[in-house]
PDB file of N, CA and C in Angstrom:
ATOM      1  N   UNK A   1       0.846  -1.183   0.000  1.00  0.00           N
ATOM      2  CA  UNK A   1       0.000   0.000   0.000  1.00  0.00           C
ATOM      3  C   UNK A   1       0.890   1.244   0.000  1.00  0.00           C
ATOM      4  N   UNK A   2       0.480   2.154  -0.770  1.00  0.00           N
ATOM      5  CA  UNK A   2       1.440   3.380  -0.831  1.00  0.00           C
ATOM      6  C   UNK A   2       0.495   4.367   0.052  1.00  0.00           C
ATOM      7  N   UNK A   3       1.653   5.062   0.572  1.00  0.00           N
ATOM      8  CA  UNK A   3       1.651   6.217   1.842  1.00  0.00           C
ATOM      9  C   UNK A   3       1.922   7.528   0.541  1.00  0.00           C
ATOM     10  N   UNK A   4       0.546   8.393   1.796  1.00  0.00           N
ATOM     11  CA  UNK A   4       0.315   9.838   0.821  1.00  0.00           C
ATOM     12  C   UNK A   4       1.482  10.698   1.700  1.00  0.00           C
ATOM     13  N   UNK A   5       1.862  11.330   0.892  1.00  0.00           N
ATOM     14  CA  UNK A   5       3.198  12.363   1.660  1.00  0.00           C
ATOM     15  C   UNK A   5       2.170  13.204   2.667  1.00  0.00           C
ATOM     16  N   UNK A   6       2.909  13.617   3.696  1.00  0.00           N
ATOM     17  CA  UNK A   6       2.146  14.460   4.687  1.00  0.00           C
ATOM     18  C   UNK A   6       1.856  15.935   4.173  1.00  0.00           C
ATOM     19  N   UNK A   7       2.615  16.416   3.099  1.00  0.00           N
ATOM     20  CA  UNK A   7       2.747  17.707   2.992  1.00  0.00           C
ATOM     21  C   UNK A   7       1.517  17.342   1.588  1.00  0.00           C
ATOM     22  N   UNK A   8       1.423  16.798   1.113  1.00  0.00           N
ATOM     23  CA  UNK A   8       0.211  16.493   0.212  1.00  0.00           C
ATOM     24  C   UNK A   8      -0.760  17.311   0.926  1.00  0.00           C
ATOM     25  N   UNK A   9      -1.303  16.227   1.947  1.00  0.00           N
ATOM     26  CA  UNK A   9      -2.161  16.027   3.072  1.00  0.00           C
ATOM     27  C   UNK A   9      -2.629  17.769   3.349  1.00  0.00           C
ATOM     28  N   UNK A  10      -1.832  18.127   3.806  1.00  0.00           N
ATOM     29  CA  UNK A  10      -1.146  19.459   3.892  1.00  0.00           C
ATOM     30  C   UNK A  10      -1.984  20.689   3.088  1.00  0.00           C
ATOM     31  N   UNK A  11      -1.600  20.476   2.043  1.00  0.00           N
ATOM     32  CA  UNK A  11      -2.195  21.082   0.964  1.00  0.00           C
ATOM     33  C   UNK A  11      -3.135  21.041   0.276  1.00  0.00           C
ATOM     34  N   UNK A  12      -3.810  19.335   0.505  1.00  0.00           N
ATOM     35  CA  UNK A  12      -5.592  19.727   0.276  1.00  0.00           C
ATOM     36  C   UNK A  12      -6.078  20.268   1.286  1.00  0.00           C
ATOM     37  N   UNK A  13      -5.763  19.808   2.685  1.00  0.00           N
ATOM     38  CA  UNK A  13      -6.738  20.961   4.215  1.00  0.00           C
ATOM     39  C   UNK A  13      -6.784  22.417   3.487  1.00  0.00           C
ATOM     40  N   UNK A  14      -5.301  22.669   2.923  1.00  0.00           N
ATOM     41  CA  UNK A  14      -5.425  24.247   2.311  1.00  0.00           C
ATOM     42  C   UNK A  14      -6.439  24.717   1.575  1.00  0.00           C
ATOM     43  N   UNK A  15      -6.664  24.168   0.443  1.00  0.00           N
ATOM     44  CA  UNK A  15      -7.051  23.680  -0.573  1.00  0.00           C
ATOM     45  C   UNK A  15      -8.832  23.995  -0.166  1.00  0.00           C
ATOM     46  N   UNK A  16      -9.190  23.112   0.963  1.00  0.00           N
ATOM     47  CA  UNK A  16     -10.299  22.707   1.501  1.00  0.00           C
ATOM     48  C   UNK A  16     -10.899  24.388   2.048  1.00  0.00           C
ATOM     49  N   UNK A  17      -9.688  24.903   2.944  1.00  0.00           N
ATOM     50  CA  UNK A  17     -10.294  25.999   3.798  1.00  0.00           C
ATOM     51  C   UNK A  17     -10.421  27.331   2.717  1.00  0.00           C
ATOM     52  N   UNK A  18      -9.642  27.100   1.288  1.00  0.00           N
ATOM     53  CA  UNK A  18     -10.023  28.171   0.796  1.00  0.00           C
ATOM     54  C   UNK A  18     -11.076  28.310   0.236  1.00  0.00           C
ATOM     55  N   UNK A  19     -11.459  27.339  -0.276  1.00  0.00           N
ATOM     56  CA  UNK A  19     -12.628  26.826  -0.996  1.00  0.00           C
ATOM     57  C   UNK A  19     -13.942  27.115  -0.033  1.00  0.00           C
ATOM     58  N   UNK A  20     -13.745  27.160   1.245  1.00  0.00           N
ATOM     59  CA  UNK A  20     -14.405  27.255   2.105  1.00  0.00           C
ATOM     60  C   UNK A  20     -15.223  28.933   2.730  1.00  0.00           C
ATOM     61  N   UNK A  21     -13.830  29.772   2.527  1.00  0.00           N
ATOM     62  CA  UNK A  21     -14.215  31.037   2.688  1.00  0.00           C
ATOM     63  C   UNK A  21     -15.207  31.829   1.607  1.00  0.00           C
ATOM     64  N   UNK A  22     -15.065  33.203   2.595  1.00  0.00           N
ATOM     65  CA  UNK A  22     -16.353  34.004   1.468  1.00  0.00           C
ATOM     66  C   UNK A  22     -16.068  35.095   1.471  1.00  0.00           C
ATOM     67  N   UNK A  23     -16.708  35.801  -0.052  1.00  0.00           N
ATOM     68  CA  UNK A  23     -15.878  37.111  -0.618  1.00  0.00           C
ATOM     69  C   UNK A  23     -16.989  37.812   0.336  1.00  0.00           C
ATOM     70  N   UNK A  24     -16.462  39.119   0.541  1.00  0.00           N
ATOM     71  CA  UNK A  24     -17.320  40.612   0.786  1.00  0.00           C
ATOM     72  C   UNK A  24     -18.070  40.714  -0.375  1.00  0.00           C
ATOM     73  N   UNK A  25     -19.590  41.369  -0.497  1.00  0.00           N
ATOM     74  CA  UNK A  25     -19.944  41.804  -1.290  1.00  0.00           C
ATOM     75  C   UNK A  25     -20.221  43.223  -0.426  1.00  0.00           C
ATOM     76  N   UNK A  26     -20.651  44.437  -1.179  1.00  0.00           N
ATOM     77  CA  UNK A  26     -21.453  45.705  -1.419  1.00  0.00           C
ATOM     78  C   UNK A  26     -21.669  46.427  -2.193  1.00  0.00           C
ATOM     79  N   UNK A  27     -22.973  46.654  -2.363  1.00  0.00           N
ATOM     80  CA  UNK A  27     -23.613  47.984  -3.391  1.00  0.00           C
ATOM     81  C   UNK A  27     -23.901  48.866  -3.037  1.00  0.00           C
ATOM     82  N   UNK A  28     -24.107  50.179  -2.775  1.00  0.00           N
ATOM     83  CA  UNK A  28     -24.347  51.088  -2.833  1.00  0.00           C
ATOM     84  C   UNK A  28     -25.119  52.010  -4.027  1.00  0.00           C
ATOM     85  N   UNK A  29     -26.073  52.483  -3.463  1.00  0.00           N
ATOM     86  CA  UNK A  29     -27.288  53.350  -5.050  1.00  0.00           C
ATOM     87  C   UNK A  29     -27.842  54.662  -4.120  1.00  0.00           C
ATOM     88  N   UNK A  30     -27.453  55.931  -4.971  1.00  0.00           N
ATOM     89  CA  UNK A  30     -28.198  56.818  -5.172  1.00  0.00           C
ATOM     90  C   UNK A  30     -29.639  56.844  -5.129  1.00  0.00           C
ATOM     91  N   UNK A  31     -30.396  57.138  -3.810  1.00  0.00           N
ATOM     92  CA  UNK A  31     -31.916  57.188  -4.128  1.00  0.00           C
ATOM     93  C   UNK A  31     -32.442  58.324  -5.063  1.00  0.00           C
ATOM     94  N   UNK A  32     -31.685  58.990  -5.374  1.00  0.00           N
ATOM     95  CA  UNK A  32     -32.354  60.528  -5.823  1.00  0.00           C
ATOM     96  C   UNK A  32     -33.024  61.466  -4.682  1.00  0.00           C
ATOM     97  N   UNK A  33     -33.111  61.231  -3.897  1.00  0.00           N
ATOM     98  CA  UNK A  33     -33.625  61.928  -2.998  1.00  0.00           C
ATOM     99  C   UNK A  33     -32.733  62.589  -1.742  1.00  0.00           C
ATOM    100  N   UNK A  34     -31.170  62.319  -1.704  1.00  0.00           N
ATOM    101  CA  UNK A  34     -30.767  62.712  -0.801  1.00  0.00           C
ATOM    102  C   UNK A  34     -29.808  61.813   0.038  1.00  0.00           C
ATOM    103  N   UNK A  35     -30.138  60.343  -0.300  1.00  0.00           N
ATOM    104  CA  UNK A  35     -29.860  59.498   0.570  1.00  0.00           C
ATOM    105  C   UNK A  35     -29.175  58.752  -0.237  1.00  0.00           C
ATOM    106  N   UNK A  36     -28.884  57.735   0.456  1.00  0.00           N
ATOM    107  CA  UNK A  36     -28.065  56.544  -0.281  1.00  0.00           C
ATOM    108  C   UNK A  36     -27.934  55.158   0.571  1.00  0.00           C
ATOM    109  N   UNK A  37     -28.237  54.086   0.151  1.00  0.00           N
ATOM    110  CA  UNK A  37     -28.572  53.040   0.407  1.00  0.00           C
ATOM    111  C   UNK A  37     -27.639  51.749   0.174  1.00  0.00           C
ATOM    112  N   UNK A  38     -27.252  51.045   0.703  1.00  0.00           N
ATOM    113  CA  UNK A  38     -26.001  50.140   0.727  1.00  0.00           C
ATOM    114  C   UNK A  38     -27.008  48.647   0.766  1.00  0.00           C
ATOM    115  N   UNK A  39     -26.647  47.910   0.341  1.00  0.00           N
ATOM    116  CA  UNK A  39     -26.426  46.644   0.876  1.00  0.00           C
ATOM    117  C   UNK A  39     -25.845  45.072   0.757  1.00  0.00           C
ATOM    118  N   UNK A  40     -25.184  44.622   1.744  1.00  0.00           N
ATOM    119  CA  UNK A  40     -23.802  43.502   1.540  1.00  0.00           C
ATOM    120  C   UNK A  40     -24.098  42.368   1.735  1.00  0.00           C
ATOM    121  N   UNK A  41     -23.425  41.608   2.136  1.00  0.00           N
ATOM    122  CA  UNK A  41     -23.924  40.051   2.245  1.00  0.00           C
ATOM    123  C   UNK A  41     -22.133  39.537   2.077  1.00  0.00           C
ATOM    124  N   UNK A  42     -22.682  38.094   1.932  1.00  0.00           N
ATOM    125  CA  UNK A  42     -20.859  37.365   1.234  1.00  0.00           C
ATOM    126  C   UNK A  42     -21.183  36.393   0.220  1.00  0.00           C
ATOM    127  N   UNK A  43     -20.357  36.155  -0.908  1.00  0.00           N
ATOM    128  CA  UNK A  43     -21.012  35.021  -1.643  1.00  0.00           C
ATOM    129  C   UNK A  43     -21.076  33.794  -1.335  1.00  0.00           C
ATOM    130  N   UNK A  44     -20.939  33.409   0.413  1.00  0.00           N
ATOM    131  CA  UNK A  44     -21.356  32.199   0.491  1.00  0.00           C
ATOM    132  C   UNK A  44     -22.899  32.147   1.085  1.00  0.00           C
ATOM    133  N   UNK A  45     -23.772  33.483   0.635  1.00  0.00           N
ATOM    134  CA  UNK A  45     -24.830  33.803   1.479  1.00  0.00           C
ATOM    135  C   UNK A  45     -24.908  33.855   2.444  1.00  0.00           C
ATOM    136  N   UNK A  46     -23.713  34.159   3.294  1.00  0.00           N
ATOM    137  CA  UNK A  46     -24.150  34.645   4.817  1.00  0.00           C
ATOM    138  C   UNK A  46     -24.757  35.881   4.437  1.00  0.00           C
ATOM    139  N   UNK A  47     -24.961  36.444   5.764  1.00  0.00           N
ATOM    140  CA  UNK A  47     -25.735  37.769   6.051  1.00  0.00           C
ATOM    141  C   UNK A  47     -24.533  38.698   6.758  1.00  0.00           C
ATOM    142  N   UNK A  48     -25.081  40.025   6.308  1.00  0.00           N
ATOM    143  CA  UNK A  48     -23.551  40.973   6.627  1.00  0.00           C
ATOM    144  C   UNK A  48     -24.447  41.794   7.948  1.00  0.00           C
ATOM    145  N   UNK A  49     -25.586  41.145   8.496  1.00  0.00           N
ATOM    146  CA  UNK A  49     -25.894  42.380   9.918  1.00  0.00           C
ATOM    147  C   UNK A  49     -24.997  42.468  10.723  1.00  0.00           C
ATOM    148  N   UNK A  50     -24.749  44.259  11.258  1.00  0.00           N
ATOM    149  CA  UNK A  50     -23.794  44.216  12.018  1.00  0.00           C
ATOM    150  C   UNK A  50     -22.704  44.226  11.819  1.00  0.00           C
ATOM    151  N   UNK A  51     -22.224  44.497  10.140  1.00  0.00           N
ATOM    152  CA  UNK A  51     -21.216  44.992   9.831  1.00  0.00           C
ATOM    153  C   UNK A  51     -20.959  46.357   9.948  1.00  0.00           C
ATOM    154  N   UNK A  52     -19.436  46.487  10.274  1.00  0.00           N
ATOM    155  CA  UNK A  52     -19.461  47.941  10.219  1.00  0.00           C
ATOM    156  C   UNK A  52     -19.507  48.850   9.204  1.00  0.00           C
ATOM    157  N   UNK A  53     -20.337  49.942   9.026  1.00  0.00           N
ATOM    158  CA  UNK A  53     -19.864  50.741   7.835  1.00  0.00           C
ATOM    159  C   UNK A  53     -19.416  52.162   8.284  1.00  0.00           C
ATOM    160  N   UNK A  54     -18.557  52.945   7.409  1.00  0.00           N
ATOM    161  CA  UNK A  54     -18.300  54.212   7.696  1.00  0.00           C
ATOM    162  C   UNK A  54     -17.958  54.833   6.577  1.00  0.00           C
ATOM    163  N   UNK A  55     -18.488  55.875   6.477  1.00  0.00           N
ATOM    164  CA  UNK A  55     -18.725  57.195   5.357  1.00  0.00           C
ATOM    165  C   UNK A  55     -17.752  58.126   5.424  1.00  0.00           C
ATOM    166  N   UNK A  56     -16.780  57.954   4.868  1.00  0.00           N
ATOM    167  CA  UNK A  56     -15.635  59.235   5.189  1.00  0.00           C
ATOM    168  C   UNK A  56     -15.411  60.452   3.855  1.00  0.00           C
ATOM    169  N   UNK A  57     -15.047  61.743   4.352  1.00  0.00           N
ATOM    170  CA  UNK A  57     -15.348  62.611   3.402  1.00  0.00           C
ATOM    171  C   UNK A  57     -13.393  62.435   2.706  1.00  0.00           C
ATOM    172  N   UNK A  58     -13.517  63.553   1.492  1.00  0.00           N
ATOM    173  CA  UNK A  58     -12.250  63.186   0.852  1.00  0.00           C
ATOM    174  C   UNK A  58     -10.903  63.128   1.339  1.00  0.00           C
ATOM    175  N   UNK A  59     -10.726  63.811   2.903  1.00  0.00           N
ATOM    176  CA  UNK A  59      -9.667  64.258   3.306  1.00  0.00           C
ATOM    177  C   UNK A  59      -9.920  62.633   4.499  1.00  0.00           C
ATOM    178  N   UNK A  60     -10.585  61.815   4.664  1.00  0.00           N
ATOM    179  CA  UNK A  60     -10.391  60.375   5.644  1.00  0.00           C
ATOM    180  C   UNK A  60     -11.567  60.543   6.433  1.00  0.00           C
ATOM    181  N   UNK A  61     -11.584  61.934   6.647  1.00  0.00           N
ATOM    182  CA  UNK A  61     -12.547  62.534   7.646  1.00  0.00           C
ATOM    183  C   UNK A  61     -13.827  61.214   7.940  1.00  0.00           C
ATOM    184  N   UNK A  62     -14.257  61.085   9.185  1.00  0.00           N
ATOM    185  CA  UNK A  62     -15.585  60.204   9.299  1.00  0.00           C
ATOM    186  C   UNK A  62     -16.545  61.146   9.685  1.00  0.00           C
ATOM    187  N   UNK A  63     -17.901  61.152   8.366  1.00  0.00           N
ATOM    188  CA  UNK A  63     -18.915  61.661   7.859  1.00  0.00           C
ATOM    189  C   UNK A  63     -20.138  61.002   8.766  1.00  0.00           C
ATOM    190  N   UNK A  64     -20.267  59.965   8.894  1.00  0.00           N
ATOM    191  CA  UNK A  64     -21.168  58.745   9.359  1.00  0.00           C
ATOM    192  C   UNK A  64     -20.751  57.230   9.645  1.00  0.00           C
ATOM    193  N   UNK A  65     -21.257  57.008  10.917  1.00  0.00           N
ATOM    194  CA  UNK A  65     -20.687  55.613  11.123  1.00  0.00           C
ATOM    195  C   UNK A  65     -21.926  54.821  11.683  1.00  0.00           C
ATOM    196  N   UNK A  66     -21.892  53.266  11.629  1.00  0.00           N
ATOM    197  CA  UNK A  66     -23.347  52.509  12.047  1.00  0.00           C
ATOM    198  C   UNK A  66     -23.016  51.027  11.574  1.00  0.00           C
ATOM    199  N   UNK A  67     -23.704  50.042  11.644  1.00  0.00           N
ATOM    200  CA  UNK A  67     -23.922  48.535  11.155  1.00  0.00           C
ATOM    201  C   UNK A  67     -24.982  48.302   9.715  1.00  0.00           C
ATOM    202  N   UNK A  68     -24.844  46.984   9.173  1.00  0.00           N
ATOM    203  CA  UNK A  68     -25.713  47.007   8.654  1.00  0.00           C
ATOM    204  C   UNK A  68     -26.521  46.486   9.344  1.00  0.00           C
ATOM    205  N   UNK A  69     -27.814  46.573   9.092  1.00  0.00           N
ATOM    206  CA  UNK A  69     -29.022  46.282   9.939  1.00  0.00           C
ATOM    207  C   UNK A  69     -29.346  44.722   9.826  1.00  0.00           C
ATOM    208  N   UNK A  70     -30.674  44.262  10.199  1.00  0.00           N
ATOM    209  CA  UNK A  70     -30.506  42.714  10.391  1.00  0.00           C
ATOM    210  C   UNK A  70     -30.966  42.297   8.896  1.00  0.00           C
ATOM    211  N   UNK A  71     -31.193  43.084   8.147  1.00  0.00           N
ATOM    212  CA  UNK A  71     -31.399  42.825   6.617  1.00  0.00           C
ATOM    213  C   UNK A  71     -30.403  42.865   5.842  1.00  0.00           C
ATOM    214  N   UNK A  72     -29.251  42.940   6.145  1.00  0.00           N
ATOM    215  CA  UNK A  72     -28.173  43.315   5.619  1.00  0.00           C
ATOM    216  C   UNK A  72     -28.210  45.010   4.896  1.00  0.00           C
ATOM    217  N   UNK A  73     -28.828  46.155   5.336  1.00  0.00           N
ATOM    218  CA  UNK A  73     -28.826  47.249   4.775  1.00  0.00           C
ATOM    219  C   UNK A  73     -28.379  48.491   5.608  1.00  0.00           C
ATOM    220  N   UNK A  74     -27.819  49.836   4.975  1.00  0.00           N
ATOM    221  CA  UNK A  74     -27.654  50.552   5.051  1.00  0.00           C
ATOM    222  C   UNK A  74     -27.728  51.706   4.627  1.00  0.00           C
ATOM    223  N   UNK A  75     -28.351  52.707   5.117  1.00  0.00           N
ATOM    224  CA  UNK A  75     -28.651  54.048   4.422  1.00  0.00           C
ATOM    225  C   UNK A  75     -28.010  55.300   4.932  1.00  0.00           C
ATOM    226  N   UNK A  76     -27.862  56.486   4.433  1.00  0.00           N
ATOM    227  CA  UNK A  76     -27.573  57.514   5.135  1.00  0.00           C
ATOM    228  C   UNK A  76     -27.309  58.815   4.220  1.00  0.00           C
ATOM    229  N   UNK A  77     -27.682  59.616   4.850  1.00  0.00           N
ATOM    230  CA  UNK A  77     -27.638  61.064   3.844  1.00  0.00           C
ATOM    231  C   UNK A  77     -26.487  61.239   2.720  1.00  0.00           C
ATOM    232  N   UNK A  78     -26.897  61.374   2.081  1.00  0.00           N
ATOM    233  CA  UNK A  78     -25.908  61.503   0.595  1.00  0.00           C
ATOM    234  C   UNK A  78     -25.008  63.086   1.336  1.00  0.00           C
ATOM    235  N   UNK A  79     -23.381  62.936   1.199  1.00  0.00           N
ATOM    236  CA  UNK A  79     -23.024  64.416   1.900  1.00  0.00           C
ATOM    237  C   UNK A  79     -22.464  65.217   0.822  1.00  0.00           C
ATOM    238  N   UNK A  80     -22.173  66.479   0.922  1.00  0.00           N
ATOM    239  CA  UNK A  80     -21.973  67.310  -0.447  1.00  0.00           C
ATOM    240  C   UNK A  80     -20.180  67.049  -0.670  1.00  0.00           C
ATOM    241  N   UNK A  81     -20.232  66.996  -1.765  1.00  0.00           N
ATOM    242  CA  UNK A  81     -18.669  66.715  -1.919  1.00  0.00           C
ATOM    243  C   UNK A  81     -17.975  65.393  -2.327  1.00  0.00           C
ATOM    244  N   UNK A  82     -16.945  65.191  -2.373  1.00  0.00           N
ATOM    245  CA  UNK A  82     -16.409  63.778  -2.341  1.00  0.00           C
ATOM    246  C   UNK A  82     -16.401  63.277  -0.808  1.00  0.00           C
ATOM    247  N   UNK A  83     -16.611  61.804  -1.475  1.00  0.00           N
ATOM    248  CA  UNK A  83     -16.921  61.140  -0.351  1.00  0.00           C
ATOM    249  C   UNK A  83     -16.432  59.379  -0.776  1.00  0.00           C
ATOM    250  N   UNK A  84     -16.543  58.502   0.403  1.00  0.00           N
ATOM    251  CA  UNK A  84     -16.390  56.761   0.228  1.00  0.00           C
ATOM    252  C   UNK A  84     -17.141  56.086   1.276  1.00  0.00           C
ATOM    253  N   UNK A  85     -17.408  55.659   0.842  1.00  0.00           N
ATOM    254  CA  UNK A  85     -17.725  54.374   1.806  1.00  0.00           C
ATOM    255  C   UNK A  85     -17.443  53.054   2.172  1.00  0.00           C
ATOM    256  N   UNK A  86     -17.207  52.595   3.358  1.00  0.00           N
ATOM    257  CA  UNK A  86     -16.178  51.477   3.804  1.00  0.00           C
ATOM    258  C   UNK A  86     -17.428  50.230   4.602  1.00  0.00           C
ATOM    259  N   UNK A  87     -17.331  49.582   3.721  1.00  0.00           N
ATOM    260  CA  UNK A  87     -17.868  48.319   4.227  1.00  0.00           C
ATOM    261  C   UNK A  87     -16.550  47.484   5.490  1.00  0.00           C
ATOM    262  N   UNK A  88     -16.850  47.563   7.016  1.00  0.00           N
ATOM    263  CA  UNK A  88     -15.535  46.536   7.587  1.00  0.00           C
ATOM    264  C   UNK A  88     -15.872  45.544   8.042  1.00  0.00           C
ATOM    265  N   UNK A  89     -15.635  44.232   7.035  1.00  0.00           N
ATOM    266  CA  UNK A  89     -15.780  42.847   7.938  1.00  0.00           C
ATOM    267  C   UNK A  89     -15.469  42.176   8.355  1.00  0.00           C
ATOM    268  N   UNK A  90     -13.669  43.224   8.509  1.00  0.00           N
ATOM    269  CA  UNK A  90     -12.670  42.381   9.459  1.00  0.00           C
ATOM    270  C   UNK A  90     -11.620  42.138   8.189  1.00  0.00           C
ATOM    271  N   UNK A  91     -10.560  41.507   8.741  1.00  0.00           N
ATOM    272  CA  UNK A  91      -9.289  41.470   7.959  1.00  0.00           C
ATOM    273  C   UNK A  91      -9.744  41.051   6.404  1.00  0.00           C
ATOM    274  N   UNK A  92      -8.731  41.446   5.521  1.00  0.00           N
ATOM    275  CA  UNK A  92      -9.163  40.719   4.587  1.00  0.00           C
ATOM    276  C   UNK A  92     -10.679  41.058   4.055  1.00  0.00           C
ATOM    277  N   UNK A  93     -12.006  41.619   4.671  1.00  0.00           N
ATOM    278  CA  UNK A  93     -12.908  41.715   4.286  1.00  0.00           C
ATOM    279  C   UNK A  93     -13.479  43.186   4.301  1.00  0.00           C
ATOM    280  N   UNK A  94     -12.835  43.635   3.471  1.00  0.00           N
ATOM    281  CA  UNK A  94     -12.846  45.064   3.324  1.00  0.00           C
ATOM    282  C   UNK A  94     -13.343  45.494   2.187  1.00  0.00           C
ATOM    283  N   UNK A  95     -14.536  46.426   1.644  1.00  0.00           N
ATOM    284  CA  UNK A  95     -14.734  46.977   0.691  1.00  0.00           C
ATOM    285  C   UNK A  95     -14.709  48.749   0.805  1.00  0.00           C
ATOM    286  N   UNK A  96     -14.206  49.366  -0.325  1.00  0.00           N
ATOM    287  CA  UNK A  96     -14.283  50.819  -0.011  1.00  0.00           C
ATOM    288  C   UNK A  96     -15.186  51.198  -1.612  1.00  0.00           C
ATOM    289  N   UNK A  97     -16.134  51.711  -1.333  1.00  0.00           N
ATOM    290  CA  UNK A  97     -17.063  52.472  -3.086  1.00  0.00           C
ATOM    291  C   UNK A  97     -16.629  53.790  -2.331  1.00  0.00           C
ATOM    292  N   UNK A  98     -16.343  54.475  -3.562  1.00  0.00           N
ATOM    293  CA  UNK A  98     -15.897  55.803  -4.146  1.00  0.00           C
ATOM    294  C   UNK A  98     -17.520  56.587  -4.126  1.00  0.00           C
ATOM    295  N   UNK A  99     -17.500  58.132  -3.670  1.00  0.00           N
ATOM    296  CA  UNK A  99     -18.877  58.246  -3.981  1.00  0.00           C
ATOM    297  C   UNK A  99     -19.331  58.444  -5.628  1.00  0.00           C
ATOM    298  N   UNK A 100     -18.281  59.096  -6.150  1.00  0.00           N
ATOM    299  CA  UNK A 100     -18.391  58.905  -7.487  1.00  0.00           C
ATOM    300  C   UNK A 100     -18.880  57.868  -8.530  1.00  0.00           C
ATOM    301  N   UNK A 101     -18.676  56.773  -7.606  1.00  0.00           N
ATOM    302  CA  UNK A 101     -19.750  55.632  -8.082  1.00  0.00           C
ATOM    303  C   UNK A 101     -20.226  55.154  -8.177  1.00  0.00           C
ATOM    304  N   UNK A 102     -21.398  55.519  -6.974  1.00  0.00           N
ATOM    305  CA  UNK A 102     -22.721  55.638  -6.463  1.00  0.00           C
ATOM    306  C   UNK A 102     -23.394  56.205  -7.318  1.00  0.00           C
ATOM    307  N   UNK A 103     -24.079  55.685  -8.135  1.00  0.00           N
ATOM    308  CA  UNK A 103     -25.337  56.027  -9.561  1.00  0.00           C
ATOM    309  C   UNK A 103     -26.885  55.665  -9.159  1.00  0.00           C
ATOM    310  N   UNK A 104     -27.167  56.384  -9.404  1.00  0.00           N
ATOM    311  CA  UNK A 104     -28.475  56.293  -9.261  1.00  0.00           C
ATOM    312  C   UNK A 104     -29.279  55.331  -9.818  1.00  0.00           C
TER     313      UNK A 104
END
């Protein structure tokens, strides 16, 4: 009987746990009205409630800060100027939208 090398072994667990993880998603849309509306998730369909988000103006500045809610959503006044928004779901799970590309 032939023996699998350990470092094989090794490298499917790897293999296994990447396959395993899940990307960040977020959108963000222009309501026309003032506001602006986010909402994230991961593509392994978890749910993103309770993520952090924060709205910073062009200079880093923090504009607005909060979670997403238990729907995975987020809203908050559209602010004048340049602006981003930071989805944080922890290392590695980071998204930043530009306000510039927030479309209606």
């Amino acid at each position: 009987m032939r023996q699998i090398p350990i470092a094989l072994l090794l490298a499917a667990g790897l293999a296994t746990g990447q396959a395993l993880a899940h990307t960040p998603l977020c959108s963000c849309y222009d309501n026309g009205d003032g506001t602006v509306f986010c909402e994230g998730g991961f593509s392994d369909g978890s749910s993103a409630s309770g993520v952090k988000m924060r709205v910073l103006d062009a200079g880093g500045n923090l504009i607005h800060e909060g979670v997403m809610s238990e729907n995975s959503e987020f809203e908050f006044d559209k602010p004048e100027g340049d602006y981003r928004v930071v989805f944080e779901a922890g290392p590695g799970h980071e998204i930043t939208i530009e306000g510039k590309d927030i479309l209606e």
